[in-house]
N, C-alpha and C. Protein backbone atom coordinates (compact mmCIF):
# COMPACT_ATOMS: atom_id res chain seq x y z
N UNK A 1 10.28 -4.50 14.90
CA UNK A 1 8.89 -4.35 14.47
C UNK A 1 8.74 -3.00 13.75
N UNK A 2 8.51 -3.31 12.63
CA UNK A 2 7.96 -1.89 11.58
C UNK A 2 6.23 -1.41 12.37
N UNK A 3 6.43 0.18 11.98
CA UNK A 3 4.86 0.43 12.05
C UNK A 3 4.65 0.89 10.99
N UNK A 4 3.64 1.08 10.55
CA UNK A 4 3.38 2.19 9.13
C UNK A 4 2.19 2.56 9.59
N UNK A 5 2.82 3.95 9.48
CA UNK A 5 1.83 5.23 9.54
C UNK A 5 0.79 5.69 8.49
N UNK A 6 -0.76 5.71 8.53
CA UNK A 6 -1.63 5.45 8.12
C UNK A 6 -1.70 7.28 7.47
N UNK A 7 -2.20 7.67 6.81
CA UNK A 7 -2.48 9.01 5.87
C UNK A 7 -3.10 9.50 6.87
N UNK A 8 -3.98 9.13 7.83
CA UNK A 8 -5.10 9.67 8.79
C UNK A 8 -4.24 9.87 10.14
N UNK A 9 -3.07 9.34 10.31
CA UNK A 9 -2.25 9.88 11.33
C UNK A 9 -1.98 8.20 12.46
N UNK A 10 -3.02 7.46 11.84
CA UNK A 10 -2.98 6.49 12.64
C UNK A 10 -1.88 5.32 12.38
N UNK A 11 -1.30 4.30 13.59
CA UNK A 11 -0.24 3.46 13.56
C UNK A 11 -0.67 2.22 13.33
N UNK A 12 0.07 1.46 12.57
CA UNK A 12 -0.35 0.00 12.33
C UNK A 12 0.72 -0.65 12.26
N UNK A 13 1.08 -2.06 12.73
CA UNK A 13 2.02 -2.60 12.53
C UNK A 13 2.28 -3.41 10.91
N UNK A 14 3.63 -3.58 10.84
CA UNK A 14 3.61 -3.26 9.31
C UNK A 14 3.18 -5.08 9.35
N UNK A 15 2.49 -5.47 8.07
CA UNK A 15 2.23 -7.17 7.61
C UNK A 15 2.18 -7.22 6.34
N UNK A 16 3.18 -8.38 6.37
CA UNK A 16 3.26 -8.52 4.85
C UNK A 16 2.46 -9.38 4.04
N UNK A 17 1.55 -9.85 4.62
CA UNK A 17 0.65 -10.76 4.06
C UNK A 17 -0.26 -9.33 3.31
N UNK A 18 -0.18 -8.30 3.78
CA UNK A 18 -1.23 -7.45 3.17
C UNK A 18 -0.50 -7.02 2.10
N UNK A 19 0.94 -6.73 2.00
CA UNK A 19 1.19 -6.76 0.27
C UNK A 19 1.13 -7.59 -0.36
N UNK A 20 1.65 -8.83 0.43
CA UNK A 20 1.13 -10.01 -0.85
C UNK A 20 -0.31 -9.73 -1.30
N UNK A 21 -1.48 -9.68 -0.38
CA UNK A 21 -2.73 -9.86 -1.03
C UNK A 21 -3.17 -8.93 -2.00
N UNK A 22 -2.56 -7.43 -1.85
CA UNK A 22 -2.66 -6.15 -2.56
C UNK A 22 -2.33 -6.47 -3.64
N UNK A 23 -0.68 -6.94 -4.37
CA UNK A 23 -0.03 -7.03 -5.07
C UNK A 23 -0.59 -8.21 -5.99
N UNK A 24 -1.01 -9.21 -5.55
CA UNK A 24 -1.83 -10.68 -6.17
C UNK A 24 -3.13 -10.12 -6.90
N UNK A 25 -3.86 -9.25 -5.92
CA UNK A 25 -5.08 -8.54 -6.50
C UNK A 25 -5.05 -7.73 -7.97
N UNK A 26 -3.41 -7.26 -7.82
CA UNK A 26 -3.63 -6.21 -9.08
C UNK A 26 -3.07 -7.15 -10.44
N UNK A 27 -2.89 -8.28 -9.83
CA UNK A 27 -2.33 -9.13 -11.17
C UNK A 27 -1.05 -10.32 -10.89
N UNK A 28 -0.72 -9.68 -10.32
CA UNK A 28 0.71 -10.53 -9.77
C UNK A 28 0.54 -11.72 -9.74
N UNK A 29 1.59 -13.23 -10.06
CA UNK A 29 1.17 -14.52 -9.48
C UNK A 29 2.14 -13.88 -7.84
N UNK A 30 1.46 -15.40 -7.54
CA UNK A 30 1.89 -15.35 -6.00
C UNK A 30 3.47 -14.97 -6.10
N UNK A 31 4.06 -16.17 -6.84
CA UNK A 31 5.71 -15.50 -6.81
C UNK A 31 6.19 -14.56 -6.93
N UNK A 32 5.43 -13.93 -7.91
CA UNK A 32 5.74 -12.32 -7.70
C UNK A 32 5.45 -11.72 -6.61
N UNK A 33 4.39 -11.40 -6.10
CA UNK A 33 4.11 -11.48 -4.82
C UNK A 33 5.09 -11.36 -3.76
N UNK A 34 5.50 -12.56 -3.49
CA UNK A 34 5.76 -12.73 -2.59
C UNK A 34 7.76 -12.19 -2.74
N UNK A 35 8.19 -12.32 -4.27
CA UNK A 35 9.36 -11.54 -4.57
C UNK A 35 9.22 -10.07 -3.67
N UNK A 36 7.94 -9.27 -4.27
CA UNK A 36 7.84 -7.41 -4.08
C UNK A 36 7.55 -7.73 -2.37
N UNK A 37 6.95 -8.69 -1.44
CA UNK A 37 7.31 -8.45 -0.40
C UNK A 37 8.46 -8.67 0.50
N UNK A 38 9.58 -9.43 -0.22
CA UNK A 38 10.52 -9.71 0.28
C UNK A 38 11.30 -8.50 -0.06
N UNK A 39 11.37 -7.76 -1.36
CA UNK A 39 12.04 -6.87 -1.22
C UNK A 39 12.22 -5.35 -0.51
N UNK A 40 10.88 -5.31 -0.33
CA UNK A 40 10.25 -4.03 0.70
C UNK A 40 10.53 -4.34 1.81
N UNK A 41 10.25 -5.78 2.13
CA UNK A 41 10.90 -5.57 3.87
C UNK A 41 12.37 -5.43 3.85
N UNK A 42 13.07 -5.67 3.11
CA UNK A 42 14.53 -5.70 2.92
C UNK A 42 15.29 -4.41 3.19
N UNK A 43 13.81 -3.40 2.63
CA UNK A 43 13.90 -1.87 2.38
C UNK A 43 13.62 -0.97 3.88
N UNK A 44 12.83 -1.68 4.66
CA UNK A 44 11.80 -1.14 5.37
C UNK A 44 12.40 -2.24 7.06
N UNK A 45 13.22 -3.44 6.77
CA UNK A 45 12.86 -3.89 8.25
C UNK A 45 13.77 -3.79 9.06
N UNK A 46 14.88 -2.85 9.00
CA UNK A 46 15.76 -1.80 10.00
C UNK A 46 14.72 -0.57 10.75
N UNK A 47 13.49 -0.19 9.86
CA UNK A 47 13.21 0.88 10.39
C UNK A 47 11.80 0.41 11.43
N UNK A 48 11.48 1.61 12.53
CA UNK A 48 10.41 1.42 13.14
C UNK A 48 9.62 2.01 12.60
N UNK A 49 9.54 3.22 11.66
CA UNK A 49 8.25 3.71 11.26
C UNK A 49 8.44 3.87 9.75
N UNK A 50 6.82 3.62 8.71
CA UNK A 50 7.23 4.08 7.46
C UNK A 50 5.94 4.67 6.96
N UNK A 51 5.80 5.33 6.37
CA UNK A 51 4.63 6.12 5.84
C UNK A 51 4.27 5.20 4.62
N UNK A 52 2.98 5.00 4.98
CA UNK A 52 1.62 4.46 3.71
C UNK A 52 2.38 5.03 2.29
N UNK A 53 2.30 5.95 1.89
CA UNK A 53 2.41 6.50 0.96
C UNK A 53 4.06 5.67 0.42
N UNK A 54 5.15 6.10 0.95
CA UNK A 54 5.99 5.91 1.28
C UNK A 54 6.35 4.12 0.47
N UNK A 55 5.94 3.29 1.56
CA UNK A 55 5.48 1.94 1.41
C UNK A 55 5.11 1.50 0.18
N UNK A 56 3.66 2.30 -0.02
CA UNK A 56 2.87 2.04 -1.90
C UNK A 56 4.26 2.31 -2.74
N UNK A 57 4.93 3.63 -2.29
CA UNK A 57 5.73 3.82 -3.92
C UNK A 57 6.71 2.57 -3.99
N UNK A 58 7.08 2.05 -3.05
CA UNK A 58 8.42 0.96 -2.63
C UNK A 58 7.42 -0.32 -3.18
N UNK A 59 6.80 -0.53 -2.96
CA UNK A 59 5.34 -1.56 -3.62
C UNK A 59 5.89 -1.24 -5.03
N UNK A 60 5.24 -0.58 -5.89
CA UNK A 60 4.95 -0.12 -7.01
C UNK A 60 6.40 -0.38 -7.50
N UNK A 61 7.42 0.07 -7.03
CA UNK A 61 8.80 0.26 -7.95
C UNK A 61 9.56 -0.93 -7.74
N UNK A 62 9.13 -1.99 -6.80
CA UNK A 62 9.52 -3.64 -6.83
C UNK A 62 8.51 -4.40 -7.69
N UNK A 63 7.55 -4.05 -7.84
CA UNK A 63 6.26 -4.62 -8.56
C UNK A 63 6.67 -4.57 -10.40
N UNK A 64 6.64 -3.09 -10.41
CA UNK A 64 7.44 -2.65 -12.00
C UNK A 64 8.62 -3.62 -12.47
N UNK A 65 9.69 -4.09 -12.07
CA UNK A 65 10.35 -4.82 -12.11
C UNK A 65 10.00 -6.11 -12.45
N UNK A 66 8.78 -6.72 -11.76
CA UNK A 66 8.12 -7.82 -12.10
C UNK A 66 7.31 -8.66 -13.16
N UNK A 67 6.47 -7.72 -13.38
CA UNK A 67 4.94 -7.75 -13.44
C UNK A 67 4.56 -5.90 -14.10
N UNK A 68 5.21 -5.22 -15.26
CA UNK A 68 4.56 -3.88 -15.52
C UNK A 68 2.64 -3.43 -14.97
N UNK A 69 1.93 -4.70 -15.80
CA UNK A 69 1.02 -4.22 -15.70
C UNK A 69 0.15 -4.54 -15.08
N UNK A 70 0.80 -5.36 -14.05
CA UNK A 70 0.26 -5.84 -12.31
C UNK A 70 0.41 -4.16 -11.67
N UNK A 71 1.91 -3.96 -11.52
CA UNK A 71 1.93 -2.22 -11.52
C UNK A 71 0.99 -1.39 -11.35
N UNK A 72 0.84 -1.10 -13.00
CA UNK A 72 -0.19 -0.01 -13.13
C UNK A 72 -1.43 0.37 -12.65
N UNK A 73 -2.18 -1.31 -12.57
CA UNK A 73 -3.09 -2.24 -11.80
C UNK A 73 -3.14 -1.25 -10.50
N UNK A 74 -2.36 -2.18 -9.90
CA UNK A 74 -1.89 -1.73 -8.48
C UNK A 74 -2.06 -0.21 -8.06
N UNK A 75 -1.09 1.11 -9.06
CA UNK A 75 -1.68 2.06 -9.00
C UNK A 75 -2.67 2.46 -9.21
N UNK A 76 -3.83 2.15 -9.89
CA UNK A 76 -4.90 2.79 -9.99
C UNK A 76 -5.59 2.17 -9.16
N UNK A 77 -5.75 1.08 -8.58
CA UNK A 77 -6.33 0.58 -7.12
C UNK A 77 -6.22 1.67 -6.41
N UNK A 78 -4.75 1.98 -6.13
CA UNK A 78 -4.55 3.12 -4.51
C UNK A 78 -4.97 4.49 -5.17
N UNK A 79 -5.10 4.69 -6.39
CA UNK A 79 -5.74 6.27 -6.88
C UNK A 79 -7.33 5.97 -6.19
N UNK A 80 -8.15 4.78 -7.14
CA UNK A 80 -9.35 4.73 -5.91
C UNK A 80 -9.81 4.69 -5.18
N UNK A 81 -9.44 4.04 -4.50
CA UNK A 81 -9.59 3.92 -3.04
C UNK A 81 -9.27 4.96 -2.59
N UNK A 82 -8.25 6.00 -2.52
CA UNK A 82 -7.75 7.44 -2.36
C UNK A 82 -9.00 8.25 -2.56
N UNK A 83 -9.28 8.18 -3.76
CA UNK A 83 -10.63 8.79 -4.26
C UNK A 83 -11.77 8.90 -3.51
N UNK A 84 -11.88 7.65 -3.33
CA UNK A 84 -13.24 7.00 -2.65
C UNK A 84 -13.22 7.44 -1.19
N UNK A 85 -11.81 7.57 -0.07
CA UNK A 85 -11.84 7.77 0.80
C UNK A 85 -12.29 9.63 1.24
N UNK A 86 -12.30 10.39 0.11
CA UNK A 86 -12.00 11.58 0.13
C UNK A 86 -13.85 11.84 -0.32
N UNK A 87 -14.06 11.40 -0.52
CA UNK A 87 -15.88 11.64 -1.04
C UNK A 87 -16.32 11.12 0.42
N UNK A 88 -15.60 10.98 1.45
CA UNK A 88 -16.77 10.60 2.57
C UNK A 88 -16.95 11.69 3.23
């Protein structure tokens, strides 16, 4: 069981349905999708812990491969939301 460690210090167990849905959101078809989550766990499911941050870039650099401007998509999602979390 992966956890990934949240920016705020907090633990979550890792699910991959939440990159698929992330990754679909920024453009991706499902197959792609579901490619960038097979390859992150590939990356990630020896370990017990992985950092958010960490995770996104491993997202992003299986995604690029795919889908460029699902990608870019994708990054500027986590710049906002980043953003957005920091104005509270």
């Amino acid at each position: 069981m992966v956890n990934v460690k949240k920016r705020d210090g907090r633990i979550e167990d890792y699910v991959e349905s939440k990159i698929v849905n992330g990754v679909k959101k920024a453009g991706a078809t499902a197959e792609e999708a579901a490619h960038v989550a097979e390859e992150v766990l590939e990356k990630v499911g020896h370990r017990t812990e992985v950092a958010a941050e960490e995770l996104s870039r491993m997202v992003v650099t299986s995604l690029r491969k795919v889908n460029k401007k699902a990608s870019e998509e994708f990054i500027k999602f986590r710049y906002n939301k980043l953003k957005a979390k920091k104005k509270k």
